[in-house]
C-alpha atoms as a PDB file:
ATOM      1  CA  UNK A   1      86.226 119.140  99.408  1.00  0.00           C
ATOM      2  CA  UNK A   2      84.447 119.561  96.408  1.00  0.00           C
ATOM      3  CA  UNK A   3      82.555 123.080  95.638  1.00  0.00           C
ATOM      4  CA  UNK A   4      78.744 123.338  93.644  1.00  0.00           C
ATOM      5  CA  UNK A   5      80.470 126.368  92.210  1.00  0.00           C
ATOM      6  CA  UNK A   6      82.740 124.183  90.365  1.00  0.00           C
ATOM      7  CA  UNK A   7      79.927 121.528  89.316  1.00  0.00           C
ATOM      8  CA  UNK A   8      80.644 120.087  85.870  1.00  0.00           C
ATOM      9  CA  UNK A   9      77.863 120.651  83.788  1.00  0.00           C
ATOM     10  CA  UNK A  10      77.859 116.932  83.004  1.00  0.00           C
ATOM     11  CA  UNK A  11      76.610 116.155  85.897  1.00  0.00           C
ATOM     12  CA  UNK A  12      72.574 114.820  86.125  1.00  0.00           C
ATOM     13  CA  UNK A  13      70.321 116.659  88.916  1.00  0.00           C
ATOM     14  CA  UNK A  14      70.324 115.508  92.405  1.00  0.00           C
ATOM     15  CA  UNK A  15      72.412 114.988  95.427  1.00  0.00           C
ATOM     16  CA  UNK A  16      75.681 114.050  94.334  1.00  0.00           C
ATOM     17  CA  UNK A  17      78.133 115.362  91.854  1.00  0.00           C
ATOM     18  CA  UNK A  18      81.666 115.620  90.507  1.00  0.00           C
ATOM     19  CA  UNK A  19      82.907 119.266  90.372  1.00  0.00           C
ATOM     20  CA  UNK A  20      85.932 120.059  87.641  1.00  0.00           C
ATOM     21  CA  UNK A  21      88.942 119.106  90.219  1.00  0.00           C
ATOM     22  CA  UNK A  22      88.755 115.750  89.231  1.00  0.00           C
ATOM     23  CA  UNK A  23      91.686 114.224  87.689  1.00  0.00           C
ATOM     24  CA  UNK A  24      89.826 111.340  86.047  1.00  0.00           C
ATOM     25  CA  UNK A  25      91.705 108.600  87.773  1.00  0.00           C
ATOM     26  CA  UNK A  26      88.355 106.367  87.070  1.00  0.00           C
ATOM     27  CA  UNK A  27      87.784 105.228  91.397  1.00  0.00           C
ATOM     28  CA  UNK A  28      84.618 106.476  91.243  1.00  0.00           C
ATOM     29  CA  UNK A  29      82.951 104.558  87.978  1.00  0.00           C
ATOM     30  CA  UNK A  30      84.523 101.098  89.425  1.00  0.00           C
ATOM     31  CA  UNK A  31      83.378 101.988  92.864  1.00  0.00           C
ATOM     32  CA  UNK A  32      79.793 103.089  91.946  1.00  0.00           C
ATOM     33  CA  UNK A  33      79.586 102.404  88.136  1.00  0.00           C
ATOM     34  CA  UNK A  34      75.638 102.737  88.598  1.00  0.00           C
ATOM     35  CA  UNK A  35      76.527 106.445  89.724  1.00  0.00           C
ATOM     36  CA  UNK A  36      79.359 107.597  88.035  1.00  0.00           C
ATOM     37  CA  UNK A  37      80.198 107.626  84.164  1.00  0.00           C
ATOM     38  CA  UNK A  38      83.173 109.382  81.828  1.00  0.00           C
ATOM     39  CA  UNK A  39      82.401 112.527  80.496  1.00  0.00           C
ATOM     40  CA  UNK A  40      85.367 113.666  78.505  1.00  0.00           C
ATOM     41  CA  UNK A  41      88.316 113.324  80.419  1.00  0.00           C
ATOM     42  CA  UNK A  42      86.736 113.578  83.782  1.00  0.00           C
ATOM     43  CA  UNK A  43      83.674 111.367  85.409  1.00  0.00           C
ATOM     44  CA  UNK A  44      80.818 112.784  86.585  1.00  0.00           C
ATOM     45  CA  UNK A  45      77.113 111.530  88.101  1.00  0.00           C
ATOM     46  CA  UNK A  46      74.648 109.904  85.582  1.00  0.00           C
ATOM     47  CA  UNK A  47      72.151 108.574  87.863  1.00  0.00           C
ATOM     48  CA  UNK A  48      71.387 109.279  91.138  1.00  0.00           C
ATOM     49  CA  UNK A  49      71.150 107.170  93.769  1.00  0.00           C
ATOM     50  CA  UNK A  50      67.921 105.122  94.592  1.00  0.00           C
ATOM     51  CA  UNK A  51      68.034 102.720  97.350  1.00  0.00           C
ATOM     52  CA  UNK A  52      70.213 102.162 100.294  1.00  0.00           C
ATOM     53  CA  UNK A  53      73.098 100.244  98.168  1.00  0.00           C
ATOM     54  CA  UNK A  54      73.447 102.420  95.770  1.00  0.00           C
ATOM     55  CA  UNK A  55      73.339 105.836  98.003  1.00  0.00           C
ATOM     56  CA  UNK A  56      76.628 103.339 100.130  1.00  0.00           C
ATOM     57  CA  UNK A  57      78.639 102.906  97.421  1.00  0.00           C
ATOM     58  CA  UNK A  58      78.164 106.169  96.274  1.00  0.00           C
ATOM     59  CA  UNK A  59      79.215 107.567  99.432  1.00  0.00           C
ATOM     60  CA  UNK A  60      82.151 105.592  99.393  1.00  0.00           C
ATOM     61  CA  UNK A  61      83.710 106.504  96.193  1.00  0.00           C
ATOM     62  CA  UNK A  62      82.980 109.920  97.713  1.00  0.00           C
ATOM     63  CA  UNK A  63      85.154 109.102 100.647  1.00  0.00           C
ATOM     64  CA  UNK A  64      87.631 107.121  98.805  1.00  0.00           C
ATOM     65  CA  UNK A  65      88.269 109.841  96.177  1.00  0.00           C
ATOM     66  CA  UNK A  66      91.960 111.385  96.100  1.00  0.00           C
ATOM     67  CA  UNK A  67      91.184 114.848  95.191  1.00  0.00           C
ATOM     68  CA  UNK A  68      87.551 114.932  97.089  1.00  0.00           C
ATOM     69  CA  UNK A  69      85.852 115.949  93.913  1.00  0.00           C
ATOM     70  CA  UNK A  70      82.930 114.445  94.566  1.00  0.00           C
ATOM     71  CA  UNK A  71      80.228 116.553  96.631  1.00  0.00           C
ATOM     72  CA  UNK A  72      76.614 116.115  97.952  1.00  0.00           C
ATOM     73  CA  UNK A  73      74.354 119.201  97.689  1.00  0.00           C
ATOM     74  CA  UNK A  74      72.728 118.325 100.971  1.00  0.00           C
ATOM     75  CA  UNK A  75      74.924 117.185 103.738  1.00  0.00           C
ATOM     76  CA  UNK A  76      75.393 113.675 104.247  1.00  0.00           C
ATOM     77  CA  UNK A  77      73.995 112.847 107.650  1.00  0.00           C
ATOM     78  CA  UNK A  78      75.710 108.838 107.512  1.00  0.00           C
ATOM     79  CA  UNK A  79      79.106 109.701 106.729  1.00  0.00           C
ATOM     80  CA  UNK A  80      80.155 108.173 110.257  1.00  0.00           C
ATOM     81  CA  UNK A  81      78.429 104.768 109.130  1.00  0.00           C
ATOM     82  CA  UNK A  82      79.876 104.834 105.368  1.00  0.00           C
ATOM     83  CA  UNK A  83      83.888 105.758 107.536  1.00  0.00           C
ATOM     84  CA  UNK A  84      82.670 102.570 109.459  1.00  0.00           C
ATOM     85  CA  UNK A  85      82.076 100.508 106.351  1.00  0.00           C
ATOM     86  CA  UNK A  86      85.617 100.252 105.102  1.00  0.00           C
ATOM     87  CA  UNK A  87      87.873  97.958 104.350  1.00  0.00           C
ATOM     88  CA  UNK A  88      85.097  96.881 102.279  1.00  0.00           C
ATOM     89  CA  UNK A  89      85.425  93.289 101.593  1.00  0.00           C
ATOM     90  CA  UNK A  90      85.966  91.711  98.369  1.00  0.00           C
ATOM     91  CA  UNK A  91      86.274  87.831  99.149  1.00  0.00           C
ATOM     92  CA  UNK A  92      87.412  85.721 102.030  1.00  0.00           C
ATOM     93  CA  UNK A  93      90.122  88.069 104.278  1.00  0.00           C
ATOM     94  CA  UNK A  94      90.736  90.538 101.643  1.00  0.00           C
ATOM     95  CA  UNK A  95      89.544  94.366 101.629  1.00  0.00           C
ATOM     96  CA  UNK A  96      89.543  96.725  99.705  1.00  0.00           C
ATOM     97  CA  UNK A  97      91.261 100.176 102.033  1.00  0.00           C
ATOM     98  CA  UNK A  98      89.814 103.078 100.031  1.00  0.00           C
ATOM     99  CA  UNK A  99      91.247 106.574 100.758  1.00  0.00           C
ATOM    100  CA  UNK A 100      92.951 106.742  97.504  1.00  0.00           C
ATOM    101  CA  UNK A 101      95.651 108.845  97.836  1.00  0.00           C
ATOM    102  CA  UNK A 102      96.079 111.842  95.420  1.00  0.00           C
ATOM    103  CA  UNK A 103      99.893 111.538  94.501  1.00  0.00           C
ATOM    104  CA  UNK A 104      99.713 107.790  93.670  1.00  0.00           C
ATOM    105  CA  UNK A 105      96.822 109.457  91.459  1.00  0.00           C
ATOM    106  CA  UNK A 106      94.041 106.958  92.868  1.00  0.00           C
ATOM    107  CA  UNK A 107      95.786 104.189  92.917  1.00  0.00           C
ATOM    108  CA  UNK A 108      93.800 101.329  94.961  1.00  0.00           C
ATOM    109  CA  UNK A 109      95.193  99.485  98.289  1.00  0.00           C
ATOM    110  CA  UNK A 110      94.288  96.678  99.875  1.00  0.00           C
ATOM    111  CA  UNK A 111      94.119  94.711 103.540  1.00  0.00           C
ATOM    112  CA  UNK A 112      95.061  90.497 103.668  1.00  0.00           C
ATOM    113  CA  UNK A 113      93.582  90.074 107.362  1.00  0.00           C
ATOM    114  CA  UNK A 114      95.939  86.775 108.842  1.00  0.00           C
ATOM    115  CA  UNK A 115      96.246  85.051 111.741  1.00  0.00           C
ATOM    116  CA  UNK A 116      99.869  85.667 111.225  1.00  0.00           C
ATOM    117  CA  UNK A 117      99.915  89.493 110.658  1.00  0.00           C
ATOM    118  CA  UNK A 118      97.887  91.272 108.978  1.00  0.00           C
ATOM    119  CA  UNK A 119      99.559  92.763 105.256  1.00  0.00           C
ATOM    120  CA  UNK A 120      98.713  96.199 103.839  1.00  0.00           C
ATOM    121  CA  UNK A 121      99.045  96.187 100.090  1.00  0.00           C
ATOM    122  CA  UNK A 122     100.450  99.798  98.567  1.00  0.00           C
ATOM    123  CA  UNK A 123      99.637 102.739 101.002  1.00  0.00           C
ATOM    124  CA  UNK A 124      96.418 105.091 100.673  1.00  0.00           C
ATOM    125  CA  UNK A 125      95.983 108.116 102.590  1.00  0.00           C
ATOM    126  CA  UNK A 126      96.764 108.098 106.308  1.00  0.00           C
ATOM    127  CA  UNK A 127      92.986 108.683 107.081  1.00  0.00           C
ATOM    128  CA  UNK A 128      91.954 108.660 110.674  1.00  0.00           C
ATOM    129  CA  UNK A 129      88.898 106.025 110.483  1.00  0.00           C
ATOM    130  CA  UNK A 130      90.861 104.134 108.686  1.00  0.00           C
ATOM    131  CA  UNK A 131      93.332 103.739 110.650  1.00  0.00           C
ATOM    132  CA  UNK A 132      91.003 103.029 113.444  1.00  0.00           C
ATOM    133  CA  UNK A 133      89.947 100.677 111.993  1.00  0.00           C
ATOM    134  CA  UNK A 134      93.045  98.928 110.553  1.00  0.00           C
ATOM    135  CA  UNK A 135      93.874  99.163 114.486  1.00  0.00           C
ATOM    136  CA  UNK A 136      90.431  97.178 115.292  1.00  0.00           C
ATOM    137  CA  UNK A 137      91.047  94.411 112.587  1.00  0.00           C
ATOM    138  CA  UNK A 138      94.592  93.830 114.143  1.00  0.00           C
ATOM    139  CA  UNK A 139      96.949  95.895 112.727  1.00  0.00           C
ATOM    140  CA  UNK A 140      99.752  96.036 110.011  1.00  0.00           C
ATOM    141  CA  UNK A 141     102.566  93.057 109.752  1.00  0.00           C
ATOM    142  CA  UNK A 142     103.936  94.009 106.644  1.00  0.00           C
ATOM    143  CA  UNK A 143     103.300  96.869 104.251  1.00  0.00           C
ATOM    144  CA  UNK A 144     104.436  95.632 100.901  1.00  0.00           C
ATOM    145  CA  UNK A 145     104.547  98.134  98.137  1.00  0.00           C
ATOM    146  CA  UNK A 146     104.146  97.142  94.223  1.00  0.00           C
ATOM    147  CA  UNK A 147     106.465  99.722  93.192  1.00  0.00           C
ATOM    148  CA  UNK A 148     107.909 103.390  93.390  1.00  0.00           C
ATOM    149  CA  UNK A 149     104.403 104.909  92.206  1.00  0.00           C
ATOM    150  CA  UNK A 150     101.968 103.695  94.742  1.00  0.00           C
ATOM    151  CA  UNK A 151     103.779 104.521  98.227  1.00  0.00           C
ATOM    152  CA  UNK A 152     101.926 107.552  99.258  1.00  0.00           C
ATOM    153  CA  UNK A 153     101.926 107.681 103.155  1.00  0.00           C
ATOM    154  CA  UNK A 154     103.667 104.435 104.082  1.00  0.00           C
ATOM    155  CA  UNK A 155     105.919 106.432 106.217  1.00  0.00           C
ATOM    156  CA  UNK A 156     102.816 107.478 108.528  1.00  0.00           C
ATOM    157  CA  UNK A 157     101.504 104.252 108.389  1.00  0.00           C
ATOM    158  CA  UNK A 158     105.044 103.090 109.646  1.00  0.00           C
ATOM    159  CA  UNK A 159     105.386 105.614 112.526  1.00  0.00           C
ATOM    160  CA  UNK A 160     101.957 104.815 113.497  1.00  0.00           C
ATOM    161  CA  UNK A 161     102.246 100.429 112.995  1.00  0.00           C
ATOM    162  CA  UNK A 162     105.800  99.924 113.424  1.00  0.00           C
ATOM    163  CA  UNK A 163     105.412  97.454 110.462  1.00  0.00           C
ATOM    164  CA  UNK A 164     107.978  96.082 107.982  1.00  0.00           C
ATOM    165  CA  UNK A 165     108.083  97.877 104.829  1.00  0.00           C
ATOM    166  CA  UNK A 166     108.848  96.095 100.930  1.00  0.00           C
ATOM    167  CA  UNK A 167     110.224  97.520  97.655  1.00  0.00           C
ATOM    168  CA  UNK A 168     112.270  96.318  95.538  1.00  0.00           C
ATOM    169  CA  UNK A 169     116.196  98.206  95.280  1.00  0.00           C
ATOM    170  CA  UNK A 170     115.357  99.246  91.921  1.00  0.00           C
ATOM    171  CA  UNK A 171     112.139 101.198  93.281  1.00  0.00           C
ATOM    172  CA  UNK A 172     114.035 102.991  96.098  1.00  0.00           C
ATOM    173  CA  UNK A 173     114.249 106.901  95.862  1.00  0.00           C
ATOM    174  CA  UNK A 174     115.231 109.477  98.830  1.00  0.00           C
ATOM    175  CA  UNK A 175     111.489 108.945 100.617  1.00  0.00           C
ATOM    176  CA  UNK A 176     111.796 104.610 100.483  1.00  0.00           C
ATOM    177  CA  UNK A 177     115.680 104.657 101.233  1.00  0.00           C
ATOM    178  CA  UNK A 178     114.814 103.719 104.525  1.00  0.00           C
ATOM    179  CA  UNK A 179     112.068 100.426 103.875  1.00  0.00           C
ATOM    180  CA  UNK A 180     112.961  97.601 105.901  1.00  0.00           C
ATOM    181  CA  UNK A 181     112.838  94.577 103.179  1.00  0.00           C
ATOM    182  CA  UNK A 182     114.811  95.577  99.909  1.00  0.00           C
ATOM    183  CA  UNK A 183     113.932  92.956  97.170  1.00  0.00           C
ATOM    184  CA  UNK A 184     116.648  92.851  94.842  1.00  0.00           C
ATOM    185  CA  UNK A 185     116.872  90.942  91.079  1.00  0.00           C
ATOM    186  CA  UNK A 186     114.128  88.929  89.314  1.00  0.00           C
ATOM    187  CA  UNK A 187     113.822  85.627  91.049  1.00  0.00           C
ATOM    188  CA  UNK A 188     110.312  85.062  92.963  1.00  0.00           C
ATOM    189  CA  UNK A 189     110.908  85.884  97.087  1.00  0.00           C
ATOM    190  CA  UNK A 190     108.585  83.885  99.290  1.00  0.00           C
ATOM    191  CA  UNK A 191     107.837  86.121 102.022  1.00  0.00           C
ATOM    192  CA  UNK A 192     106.097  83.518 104.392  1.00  0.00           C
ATOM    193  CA  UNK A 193     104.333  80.512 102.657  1.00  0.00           C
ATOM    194  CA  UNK A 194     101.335  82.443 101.530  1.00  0.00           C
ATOM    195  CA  UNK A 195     102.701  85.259 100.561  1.00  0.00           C
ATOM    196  CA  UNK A 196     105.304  85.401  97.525  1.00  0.00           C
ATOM    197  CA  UNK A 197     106.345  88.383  95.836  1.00  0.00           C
ATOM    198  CA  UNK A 198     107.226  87.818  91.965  1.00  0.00           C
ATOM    199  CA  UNK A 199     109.763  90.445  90.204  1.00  0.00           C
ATOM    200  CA  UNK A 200     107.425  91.779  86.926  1.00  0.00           C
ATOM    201  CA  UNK A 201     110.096  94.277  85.224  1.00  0.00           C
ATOM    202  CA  UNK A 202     108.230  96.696  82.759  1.00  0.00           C
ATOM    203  CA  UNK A 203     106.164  99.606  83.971  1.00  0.00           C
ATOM    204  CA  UNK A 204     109.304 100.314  86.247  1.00  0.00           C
ATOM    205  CA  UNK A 205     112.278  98.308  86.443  1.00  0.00           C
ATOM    206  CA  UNK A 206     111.193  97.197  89.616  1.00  0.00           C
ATOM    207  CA  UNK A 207     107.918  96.452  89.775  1.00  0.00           C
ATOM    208  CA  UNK A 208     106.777  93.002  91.868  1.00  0.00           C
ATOM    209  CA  UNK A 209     103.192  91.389  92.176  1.00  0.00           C
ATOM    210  CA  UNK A 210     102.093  89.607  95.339  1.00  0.00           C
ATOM    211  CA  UNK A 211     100.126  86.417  94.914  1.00  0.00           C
ATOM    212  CA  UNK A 212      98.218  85.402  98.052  1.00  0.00           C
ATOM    213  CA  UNK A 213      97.537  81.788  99.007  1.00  0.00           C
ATOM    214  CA  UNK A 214      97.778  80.650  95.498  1.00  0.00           C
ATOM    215  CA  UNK A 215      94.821  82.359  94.824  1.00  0.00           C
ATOM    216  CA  UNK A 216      95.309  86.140  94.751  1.00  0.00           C
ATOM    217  CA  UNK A 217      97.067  87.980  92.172  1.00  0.00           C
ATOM    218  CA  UNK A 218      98.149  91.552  93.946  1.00  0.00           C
ATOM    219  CA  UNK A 219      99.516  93.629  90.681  1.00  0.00           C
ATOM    220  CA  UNK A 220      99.727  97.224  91.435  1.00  0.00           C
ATOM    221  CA  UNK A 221      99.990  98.483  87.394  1.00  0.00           C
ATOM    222  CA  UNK A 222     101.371  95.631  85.963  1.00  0.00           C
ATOM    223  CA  UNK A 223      97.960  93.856  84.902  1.00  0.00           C
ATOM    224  CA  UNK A 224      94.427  94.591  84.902  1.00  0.00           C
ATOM    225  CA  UNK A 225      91.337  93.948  83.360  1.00  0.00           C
ATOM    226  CA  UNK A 226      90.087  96.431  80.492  1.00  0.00           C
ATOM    227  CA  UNK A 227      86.276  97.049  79.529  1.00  0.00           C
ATOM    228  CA  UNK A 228      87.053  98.354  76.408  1.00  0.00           C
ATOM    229  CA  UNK A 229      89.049  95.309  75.359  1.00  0.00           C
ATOM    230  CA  UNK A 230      87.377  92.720  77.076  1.00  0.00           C
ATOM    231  CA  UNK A 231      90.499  91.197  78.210  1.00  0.00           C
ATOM    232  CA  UNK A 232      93.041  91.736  81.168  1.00  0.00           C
ATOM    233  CA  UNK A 233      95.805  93.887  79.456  1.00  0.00           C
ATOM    234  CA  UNK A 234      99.364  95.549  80.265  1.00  0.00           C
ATOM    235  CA  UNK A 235      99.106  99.158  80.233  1.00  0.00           C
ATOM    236  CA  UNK A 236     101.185  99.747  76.823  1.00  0.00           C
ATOM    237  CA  UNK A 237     100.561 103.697  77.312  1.00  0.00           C
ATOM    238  CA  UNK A 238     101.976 104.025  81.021  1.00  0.00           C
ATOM    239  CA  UNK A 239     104.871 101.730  80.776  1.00  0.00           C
ATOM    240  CA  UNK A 240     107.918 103.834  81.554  1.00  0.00           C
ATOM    241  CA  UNK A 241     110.562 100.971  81.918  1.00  0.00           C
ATOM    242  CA  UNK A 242     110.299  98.921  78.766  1.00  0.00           C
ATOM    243  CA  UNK A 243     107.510  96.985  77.245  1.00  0.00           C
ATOM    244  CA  UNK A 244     109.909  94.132  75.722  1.00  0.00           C
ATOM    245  CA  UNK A 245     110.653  93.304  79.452  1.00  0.00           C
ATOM    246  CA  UNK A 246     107.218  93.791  80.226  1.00  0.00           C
ATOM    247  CA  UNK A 247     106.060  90.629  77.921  1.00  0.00           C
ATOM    248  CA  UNK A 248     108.648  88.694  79.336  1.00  0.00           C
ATOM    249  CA  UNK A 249     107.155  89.412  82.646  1.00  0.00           C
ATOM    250  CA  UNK A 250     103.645  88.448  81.403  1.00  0.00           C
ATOM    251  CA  UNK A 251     105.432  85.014  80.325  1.00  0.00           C
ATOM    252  CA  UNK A 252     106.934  84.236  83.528  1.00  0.00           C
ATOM    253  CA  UNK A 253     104.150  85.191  85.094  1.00  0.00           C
ATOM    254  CA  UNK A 254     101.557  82.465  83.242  1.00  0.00           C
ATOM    255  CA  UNK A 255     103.770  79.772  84.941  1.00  0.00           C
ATOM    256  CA  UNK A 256     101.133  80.775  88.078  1.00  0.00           C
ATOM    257  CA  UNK A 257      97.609  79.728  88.366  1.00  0.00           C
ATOM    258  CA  UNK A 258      95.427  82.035  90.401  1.00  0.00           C
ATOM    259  CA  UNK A 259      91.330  83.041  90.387  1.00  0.00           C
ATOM    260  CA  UNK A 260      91.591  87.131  91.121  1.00  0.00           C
ATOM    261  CA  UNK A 261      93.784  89.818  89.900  1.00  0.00           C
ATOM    262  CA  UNK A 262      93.488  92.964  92.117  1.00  0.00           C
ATOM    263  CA  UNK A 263      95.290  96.009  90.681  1.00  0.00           C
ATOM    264  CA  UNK A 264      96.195  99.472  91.882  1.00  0.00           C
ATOM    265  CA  UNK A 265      94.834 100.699  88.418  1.00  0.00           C
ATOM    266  CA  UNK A 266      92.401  99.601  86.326  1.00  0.00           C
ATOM    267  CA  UNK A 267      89.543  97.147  87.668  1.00  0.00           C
ATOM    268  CA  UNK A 268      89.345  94.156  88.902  1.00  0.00           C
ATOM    269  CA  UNK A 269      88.775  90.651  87.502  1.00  0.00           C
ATOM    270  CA  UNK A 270      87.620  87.288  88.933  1.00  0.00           C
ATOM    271  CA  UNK A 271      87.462  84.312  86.985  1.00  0.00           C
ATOM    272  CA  UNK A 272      88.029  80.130  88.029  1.00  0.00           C
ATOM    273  CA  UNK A 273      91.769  79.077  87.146  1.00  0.00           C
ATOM    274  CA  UNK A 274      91.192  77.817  83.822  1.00  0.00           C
ATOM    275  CA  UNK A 275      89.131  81.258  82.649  1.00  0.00           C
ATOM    276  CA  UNK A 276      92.363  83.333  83.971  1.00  0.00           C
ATOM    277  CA  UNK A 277      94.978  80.789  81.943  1.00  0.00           C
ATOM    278  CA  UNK A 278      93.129  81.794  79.066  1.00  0.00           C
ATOM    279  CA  UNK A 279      92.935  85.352  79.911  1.00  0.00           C
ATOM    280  CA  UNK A 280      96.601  85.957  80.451  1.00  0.00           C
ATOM    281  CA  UNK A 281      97.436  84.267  76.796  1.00  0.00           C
ATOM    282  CA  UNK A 282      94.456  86.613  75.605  1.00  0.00           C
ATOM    283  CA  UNK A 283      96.830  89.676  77.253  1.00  0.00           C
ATOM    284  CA  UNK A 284      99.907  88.434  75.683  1.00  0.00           C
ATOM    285  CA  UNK A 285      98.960  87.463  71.959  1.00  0.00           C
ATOM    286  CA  UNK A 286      97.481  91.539  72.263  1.00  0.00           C
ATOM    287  CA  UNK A 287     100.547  92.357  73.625  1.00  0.00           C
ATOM    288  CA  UNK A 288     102.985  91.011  71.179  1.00  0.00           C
ATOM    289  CA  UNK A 289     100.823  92.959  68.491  1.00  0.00           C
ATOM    290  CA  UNK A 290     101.551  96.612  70.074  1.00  0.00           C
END
């Protein structure tokens, strides 16, 4: 939990703040950008909370935080109703889980809710109400996993669901050896007919997006959208495979028309079909400049 003794001066007066464990993974100021701001190389609070939305979503980048850097002077007497409020939804059947988990350094994960079994996308932290809750929406089907970097508790998650795990072979290391599904090469692998997995070599060697009913790009940290560029963008500093594949990805990937692109890094984007065509050439003219 995080300690007032370790406040970062940055921080405005009030309620909440961000003490100096944080590791700047940037949940926070996408969660509750009204709240939370970069200062340096580490957010902090630059506006407190006013009304009963903003004091929510502040509460749930609280809870959502991987190292619990974020405190309130004043304990929180609704922290049973913000547990309650995740998954919070972000459009038709799709959640966002929260509980960012520390050693995928805040890396996001998400819940498709379906008739035919639910599908967990990248673990987060094995919390308790979430998993009660994850219970009450009807449980885990699958648990597919981008890639080696965001797998954090699956194997609790897999004692506790029984569900079918997914990684691609060249992802596997001594904790995954033992998931279910092993993708292997670079050709697209339809899961059931909503759900196919595309092979994106570049940040690892085998990273894979999901794309959801033709509709919802799942990328883990092969794409997001940037603020400071304007544009949805690779991440050129935090590609640890090769960058040349990496483009090539990006091209095979254009070949698919989808409206959201939900990443484990970086922040979301939402545009109609035609807006995201345009986007993704955006990312790859900046990309063949780097």
């Amino acid at each position: 939990m995080a300690h007032l003794t370790q406040r970062r001066p940055e921080n405005v007066s009030g309620d909440f703040y961000v003490d100096s464990t944080c590791i700047d993974c940037d949940t926070c100021r996408w969660m509750a950008p009204e709240t939370f701001y970069e200062a340096g190389d580490q957010s902090a609070v630059h506006h407190q909370p006013t009304n009963e939305a903003e004091r929510l979503r502040a509460m749930q980048a609280l809870l959502a935080c991987p190292t619990a850097s974020i405190g309130t002077v004043e304990k929180p007497q609704d922290i049973k109703q913000v547990h309650h409020s995740f998954p919070i939804p972000i459009t038709d059947r799709v959640y966002h889980c929260g509980y960012h988990a520390e050693n995928s350094y805040g890396a996001a994960s998400y819940l498709i809710q379906r008739a035919e079994g639910n599908v967990l996308v990248d673990s987060p932290r094995f919390a308790p109400p979430l998993v009660k809750r994850l219970e009450e929406m009807g449980g885990i089907r699958y648990l597919y996993l981008t890639h080696r970097d965001d797998v954090a508790d699956h194997q609790k998650f897999h004692q506790h669901f029984g569900f079918d795990r997914i990684l691609h072979q060249d992802e596997i290391n001594r904790s995954t050896q033992n998931v279910e599904i092993q993708l292997s090469g670079i050709d697209p692998f339809e899961l059931e007919p909503d759900l196919l997995i595309i092979p994106v070599p570049g940040h690892t060697k085998g990273h894979t997006v999901l794309l959801y009913n033709h509709t919802i790009l799942f990328t883990g940290d092969h794409l997001a959208w940037s603020a400071d560029f304007n544009h949805l963008y690779a991440f050129r500093k935090a590609c640890w495979y090769s960058w040349t594949e990496l483009i090539q990805s990006m091209k095979r990937l254009t070949r698919y028309s989808f409206e959201w692109v939900l990443p484990g890094h970086g922040r979301r984007y939402h545009g109609d079909r035609q807006t995201m065509a345009e986007q993704m050439q955006k990312c790859l003219v900046w990309m063949e400049t780097q």
